[in-house]
N, C-alpha and C. Protein backbone atom coordinates (compact mmCIF):
# COMPACT_ATOMS: atom_id res chain seq x y z
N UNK A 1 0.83 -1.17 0.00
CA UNK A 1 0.00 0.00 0.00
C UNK A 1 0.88 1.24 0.00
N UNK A 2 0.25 2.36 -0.78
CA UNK A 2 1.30 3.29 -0.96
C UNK A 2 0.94 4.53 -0.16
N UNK A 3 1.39 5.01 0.43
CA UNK A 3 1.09 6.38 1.19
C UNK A 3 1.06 7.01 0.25
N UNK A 4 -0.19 8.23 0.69
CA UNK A 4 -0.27 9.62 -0.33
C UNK A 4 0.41 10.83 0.53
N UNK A 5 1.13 11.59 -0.22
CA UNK A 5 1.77 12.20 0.74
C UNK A 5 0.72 13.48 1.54
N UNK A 6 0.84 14.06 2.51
CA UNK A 6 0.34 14.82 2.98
C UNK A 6 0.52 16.02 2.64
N UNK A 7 -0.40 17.03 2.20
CA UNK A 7 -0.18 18.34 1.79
C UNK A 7 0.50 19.02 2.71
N UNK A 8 1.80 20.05 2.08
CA UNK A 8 2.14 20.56 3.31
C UNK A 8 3.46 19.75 4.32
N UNK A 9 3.23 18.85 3.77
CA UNK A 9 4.46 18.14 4.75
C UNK A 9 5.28 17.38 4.55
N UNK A 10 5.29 17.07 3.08
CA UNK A 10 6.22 16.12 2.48
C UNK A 10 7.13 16.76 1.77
N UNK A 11 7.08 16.93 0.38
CA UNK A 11 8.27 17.46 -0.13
C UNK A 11 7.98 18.90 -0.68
N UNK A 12 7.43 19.78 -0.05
CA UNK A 12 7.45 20.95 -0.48
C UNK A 12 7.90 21.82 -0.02
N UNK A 13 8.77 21.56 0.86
CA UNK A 13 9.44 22.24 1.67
C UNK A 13 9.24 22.78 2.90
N UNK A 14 8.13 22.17 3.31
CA UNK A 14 7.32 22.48 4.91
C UNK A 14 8.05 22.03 6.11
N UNK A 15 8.16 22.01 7.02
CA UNK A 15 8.76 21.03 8.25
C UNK A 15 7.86 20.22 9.14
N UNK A 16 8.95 19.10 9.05
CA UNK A 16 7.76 17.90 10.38
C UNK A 16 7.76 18.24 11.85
N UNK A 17 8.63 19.08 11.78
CA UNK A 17 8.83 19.99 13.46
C UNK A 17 7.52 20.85 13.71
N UNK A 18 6.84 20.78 14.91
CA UNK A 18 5.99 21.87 15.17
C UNK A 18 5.73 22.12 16.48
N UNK A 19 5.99 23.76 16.80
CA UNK A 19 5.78 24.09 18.54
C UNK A 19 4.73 23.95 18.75
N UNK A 20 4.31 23.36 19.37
CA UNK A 20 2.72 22.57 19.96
C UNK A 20 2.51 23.93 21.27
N UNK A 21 1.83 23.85 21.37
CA UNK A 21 1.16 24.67 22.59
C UNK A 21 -0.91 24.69 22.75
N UNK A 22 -0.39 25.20 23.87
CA UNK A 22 -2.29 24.57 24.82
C UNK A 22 -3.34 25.63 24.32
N UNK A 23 -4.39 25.28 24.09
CA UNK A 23 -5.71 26.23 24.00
C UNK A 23 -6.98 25.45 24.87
N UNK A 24 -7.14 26.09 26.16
CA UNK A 24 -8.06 25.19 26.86
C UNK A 24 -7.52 23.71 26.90
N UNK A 25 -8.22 22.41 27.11
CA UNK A 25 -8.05 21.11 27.19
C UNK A 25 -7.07 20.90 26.24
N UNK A 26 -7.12 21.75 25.04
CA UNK A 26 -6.28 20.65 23.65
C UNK A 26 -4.97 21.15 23.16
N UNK A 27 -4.24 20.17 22.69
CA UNK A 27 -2.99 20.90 22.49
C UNK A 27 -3.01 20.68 21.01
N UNK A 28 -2.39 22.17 20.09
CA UNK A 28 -2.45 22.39 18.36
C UNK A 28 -0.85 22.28 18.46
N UNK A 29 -0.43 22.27 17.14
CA UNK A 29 0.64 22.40 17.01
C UNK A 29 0.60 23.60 15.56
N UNK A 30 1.99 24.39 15.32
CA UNK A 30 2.17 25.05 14.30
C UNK A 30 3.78 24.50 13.86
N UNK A 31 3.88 24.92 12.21
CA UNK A 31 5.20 24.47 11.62
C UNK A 31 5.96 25.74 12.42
N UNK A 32 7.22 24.65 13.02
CA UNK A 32 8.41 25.78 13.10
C UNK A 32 8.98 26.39 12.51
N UNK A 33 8.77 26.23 10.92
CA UNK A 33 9.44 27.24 10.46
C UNK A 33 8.61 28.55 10.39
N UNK A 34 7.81 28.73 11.05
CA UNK A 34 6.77 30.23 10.43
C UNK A 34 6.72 30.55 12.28
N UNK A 35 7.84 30.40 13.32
CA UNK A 35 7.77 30.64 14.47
C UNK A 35 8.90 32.06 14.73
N UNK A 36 8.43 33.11 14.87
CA UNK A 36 9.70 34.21 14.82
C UNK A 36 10.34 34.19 15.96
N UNK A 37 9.13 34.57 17.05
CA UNK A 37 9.49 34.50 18.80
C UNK A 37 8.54 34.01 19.63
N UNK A 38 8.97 33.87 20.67
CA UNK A 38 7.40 33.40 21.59
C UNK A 38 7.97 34.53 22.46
N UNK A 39 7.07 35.23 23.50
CA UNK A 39 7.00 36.43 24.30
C UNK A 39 5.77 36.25 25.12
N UNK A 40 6.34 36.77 26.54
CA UNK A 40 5.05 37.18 27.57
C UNK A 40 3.46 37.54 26.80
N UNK A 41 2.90 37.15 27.38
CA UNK A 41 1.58 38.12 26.61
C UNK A 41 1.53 39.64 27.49
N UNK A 42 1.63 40.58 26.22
CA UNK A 42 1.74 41.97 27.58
C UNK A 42 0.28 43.07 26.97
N UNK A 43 0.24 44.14 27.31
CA UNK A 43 -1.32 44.66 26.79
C UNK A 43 -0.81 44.86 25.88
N UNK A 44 -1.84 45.05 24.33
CA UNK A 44 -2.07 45.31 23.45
C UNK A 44 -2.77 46.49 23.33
N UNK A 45 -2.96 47.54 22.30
CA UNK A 45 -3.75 48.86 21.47
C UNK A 45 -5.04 48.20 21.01
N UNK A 46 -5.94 48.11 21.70
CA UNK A 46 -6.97 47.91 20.78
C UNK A 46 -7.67 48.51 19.72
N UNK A 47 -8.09 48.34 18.75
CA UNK A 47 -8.41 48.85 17.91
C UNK A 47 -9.82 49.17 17.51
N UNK A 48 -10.61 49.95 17.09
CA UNK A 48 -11.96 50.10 17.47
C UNK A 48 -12.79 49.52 16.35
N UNK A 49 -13.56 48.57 16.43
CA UNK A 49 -14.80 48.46 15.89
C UNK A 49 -13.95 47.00 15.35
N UNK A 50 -12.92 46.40 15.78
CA UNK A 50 -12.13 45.43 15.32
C UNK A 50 -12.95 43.90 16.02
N UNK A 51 -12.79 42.88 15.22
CA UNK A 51 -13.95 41.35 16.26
C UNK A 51 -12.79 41.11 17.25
N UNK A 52 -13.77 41.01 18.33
CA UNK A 52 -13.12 40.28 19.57
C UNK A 52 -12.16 39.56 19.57
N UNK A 53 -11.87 38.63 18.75
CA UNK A 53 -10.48 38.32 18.76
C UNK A 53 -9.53 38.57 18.14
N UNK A 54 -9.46 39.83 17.54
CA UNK A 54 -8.48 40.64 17.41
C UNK A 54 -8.35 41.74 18.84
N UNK A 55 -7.02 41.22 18.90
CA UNK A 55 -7.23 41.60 20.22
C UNK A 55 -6.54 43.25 20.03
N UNK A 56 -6.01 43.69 19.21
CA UNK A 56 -5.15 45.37 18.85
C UNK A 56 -3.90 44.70 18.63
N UNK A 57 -3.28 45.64 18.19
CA UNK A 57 -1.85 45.60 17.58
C UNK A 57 -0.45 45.87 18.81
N UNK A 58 0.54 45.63 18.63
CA UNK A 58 1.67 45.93 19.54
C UNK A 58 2.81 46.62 18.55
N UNK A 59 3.73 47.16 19.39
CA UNK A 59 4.60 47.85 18.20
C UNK A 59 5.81 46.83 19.19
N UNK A 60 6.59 45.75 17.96
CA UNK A 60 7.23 45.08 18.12
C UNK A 60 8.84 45.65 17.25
N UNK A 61 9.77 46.16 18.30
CA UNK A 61 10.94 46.49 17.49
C UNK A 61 10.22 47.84 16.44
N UNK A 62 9.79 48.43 16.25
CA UNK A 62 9.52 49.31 15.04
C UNK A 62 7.89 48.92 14.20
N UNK A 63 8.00 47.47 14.06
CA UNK A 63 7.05 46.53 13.85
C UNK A 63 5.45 46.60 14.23
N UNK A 64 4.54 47.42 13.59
CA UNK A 64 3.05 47.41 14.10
C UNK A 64 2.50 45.59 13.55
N UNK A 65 2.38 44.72 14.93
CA UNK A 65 1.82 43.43 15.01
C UNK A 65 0.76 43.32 15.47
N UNK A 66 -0.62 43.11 14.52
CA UNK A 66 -1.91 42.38 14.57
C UNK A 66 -1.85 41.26 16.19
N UNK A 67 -2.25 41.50 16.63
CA UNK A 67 -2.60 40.24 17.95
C UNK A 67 -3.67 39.72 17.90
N UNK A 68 -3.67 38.30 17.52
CA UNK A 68 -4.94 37.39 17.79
C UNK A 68 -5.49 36.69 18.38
N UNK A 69 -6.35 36.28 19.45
CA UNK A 69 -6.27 35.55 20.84
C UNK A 69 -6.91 34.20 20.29
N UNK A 70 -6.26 33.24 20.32
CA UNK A 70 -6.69 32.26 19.11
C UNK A 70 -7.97 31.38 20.31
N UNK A 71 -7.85 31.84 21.91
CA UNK A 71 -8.99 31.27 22.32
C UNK A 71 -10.35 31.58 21.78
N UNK A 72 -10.44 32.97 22.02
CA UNK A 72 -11.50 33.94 21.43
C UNK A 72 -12.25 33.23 19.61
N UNK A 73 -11.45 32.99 18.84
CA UNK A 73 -10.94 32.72 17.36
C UNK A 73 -11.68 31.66 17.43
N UNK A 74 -11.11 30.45 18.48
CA UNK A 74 -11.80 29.39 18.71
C UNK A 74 -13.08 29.20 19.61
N UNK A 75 -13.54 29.83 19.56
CA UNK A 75 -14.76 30.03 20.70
C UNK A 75 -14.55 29.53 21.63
N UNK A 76 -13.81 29.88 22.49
CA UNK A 76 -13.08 28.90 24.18
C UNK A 76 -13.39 30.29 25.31
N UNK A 77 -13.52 29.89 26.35
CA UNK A 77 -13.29 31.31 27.02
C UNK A 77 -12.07 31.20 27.20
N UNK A 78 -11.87 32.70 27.11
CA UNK A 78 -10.48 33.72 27.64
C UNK A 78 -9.86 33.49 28.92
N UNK A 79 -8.95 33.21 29.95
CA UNK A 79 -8.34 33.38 30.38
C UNK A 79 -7.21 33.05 30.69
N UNK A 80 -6.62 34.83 31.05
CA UNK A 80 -5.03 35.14 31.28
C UNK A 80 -4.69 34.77 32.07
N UNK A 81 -3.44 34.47 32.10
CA UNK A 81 -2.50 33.65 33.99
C UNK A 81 -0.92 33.72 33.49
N UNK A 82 -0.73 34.03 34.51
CA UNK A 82 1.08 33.76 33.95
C UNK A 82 2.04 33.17 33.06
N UNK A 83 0.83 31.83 33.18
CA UNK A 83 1.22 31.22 31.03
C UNK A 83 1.25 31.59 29.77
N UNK A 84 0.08 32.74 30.18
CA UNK A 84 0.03 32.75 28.50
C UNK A 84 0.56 33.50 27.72
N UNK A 85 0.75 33.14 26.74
CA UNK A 85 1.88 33.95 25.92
C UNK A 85 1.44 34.04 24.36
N UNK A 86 2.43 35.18 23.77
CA UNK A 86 2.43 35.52 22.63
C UNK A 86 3.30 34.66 21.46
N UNK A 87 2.99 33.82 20.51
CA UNK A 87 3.63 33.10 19.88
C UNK A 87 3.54 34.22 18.69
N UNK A 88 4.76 34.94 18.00
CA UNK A 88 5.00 35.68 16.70
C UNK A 88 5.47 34.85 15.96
N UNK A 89 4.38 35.08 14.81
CA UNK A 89 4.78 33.95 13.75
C UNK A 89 4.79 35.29 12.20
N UNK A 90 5.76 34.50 11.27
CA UNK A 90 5.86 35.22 10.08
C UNK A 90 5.36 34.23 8.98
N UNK A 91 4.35 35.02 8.68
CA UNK A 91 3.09 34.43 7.72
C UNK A 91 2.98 35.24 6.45
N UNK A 92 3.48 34.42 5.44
CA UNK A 92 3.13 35.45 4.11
C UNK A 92 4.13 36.61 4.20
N UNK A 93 5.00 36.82 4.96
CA UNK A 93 6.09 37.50 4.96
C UNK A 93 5.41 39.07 5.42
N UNK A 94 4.46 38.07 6.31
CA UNK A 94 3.51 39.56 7.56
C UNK A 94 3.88 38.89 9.30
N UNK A 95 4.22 39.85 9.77
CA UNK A 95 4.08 39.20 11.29
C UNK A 95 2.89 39.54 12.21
N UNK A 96 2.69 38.43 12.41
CA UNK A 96 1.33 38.08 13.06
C UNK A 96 1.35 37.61 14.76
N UNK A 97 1.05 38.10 15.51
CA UNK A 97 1.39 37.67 16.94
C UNK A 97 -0.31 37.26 17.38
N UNK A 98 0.00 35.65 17.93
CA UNK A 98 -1.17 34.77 18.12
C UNK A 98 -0.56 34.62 19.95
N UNK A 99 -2.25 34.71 20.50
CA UNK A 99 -2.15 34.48 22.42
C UNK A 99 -2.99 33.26 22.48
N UNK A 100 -2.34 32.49 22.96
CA UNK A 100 -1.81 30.86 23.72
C UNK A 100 -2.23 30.64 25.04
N UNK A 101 -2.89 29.82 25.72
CA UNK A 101 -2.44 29.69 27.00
C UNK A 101 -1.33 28.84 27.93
N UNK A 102 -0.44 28.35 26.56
CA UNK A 102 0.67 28.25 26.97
C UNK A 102 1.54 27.60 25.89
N UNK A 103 3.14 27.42 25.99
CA UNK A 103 3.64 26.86 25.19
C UNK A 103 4.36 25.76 25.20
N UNK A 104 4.28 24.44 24.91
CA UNK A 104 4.64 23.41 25.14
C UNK A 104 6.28 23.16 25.15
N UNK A 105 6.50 22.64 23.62
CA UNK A 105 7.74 22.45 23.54
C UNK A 105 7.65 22.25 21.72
N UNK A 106 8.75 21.78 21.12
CA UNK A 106 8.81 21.30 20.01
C UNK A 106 9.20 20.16 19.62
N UNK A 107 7.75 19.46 18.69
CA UNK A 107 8.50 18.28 18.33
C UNK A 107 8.07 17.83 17.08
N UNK A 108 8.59 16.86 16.33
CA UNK A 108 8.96 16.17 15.06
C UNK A 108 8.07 14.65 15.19
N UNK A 109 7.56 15.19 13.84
CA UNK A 109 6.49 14.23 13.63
C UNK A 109 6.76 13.77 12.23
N UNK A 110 6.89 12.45 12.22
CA UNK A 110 7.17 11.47 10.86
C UNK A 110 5.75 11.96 10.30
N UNK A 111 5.80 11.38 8.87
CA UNK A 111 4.64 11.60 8.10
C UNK A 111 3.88 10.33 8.54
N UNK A 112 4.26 8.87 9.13
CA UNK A 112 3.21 8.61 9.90
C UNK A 112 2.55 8.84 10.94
N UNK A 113 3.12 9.56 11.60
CA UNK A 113 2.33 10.34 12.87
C UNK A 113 1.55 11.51 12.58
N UNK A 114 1.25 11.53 11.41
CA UNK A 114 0.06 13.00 10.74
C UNK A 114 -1.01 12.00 10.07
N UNK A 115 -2.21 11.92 10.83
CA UNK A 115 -3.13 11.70 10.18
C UNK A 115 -4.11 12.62 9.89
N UNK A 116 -4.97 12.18 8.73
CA UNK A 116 -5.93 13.18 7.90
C UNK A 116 -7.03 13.28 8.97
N UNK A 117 -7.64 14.80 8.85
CA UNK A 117 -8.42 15.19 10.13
C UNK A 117 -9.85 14.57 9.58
N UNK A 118 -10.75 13.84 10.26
CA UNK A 118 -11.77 12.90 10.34
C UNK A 118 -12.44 13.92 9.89
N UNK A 119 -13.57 13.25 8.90
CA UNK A 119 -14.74 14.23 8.63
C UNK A 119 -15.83 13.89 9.36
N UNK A 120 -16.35 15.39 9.47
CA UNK A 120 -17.22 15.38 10.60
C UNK A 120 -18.23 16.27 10.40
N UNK A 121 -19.05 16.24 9.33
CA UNK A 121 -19.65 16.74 8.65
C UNK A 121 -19.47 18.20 8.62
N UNK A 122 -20.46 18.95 8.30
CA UNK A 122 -20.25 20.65 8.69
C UNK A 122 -20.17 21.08 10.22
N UNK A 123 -19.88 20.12 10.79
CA UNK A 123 -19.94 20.46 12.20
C UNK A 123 -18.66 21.20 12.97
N UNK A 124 -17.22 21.19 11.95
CA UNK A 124 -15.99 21.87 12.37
C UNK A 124 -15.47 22.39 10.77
N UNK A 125 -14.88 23.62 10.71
CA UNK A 125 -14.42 23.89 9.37
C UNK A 125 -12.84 23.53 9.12
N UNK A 126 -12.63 22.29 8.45
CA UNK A 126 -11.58 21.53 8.32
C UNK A 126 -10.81 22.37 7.82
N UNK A 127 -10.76 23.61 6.99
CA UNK A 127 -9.85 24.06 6.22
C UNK A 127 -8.60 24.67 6.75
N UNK A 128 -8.44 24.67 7.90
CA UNK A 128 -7.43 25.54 8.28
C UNK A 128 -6.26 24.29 8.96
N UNK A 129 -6.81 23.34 9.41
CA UNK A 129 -6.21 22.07 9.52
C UNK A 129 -5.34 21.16 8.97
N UNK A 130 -4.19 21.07 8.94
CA UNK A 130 -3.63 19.88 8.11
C UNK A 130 -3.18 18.84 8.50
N UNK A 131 -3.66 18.12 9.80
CA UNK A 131 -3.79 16.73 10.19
C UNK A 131 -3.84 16.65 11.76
N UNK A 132 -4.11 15.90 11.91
CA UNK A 132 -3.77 15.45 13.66
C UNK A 132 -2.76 14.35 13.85
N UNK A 133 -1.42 15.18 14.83
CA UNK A 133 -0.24 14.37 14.85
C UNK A 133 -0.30 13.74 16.47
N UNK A 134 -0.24 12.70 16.34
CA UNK A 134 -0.07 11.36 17.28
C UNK A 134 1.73 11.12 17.75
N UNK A 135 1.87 11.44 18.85
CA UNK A 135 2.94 11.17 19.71
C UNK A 135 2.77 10.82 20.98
N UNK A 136 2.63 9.69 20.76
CA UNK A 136 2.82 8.72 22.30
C UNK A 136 1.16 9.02 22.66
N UNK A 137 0.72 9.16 23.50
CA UNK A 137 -0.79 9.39 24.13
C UNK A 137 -0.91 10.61 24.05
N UNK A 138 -0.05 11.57 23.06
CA UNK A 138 -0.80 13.00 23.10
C UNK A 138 -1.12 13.29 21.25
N UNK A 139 -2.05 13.45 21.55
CA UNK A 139 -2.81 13.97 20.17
C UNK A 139 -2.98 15.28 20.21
N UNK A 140 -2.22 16.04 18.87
CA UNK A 140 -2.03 17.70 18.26
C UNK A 140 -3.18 17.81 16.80
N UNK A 141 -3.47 19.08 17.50
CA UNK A 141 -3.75 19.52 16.23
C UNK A 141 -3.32 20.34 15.94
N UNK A 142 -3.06 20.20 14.08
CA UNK A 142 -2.16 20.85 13.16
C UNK A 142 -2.52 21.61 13.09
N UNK A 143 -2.34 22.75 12.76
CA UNK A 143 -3.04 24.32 12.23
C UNK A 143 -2.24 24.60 10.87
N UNK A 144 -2.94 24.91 9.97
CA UNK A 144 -2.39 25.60 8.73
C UNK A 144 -2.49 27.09 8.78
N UNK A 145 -2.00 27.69 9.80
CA UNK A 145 -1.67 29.04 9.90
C UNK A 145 -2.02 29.79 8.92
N UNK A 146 -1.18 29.79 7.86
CA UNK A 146 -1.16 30.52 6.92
C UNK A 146 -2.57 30.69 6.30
N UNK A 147 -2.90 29.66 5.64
CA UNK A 147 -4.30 29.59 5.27
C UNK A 147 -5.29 30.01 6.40
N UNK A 148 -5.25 30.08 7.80
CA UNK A 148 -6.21 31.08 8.83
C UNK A 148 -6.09 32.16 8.98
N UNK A 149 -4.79 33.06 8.96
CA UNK A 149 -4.69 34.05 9.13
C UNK A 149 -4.97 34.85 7.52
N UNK A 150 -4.59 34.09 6.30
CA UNK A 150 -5.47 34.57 5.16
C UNK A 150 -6.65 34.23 4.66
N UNK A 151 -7.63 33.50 5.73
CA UNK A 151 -8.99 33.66 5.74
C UNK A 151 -9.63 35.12 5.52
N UNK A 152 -10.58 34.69 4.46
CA UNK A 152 -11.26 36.03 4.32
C UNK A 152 -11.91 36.81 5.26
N UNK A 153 -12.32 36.23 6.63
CA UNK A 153 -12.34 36.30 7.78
C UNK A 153 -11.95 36.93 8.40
N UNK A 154 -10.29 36.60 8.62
CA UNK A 154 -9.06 36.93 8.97
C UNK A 154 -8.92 38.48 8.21
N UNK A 155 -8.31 38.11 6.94
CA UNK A 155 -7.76 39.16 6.12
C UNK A 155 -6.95 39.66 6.60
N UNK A 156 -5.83 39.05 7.84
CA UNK A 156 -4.24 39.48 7.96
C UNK A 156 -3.09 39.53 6.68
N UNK A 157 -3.42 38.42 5.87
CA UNK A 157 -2.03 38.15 4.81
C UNK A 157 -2.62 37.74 3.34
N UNK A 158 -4.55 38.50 3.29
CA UNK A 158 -4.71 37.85 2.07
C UNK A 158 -3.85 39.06 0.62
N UNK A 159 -3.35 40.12 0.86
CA UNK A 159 -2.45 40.43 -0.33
C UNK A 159 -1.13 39.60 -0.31
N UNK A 160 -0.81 39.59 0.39
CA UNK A 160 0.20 38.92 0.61
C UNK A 160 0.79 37.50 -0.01
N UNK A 161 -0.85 36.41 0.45
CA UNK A 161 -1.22 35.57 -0.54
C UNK A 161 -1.47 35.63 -1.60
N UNK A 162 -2.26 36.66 -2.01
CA UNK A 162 -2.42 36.48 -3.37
C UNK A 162 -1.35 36.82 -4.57
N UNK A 163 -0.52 37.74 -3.80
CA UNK A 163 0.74 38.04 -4.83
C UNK A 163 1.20 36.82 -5.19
């Protein structure tokens, strides 16, 4: 039987490495290569008439950075504690700073440890997903970053994308 390769993670130059970190009960993971810094979560500028989980911008180094509270994003409740933190990621060659309630560690996942995310009818929107990775008794979910934050939704990096 032949494996199909997984979008995103085989030979296109993606990485099997990904900093996993917590949102409520579950732990996601993102590719390390689109990881700039991880940082305290500290206040943000909010911005007016912006959706709730945009949480305002920070001026990082010179840098005006979008902040997104990916609990909020995910419909989870909000809360802050000494964990949580700012993961800056460079997306589409935009930096994007996403709040965590915490950050795990990093790890490397064979292309058999990525399986395809179960369909489940319209009941979760698969698109931003690119598998659930299995290590030992902990199950991640993948996030395709890029493709969420250039959700039309979103609209952080859709010029960006589309160039």
């Amino acid at each position: 039987m032949t494996r199909q390769p997984t979008p995103g993670l085989d030979g296109d130059g993606a990485s099997n490495e990904f900093l996993t970190f917590a949102l409520g009960e579950e732990e996601y993971g993102v590719d390390i290569l689109k990881v700039q810094e991880i940082r305290g979560y500290d206040a943000v500028t909010r911005l007016p008439d912006a959706p709730e989980y945009i949480k305002g911008v920070i001026n990082l180094r010179g840098v005006i950075v979008p902040v997104i509270d990916m609990r909020l994003k995910f419909r989870l409740a909000a809360d802050y504690n000494p964990l949580t933190v700012m993961i800056v990621l460079n997306v589409a060659d935009r930096v994007v700073g996403i709040v965590v309630d915490s950050v795990s560690d990093v790890v490397r996942l064979s292309a058999e440890q990525i399986r395809e995310v179960p369909e489940l009818g319209a009941t979760i929107d698969r698109q931003f997903l690119t598998g659930i990775g299995t290590l030992d008794e902990r199950m991640l979910i993948l996030l395709d970053i890029e493709r969420l934050m250039g959700s039309s939704e979103m609209g952080l990096v859709a010029e960006a994308l589309a160039a």
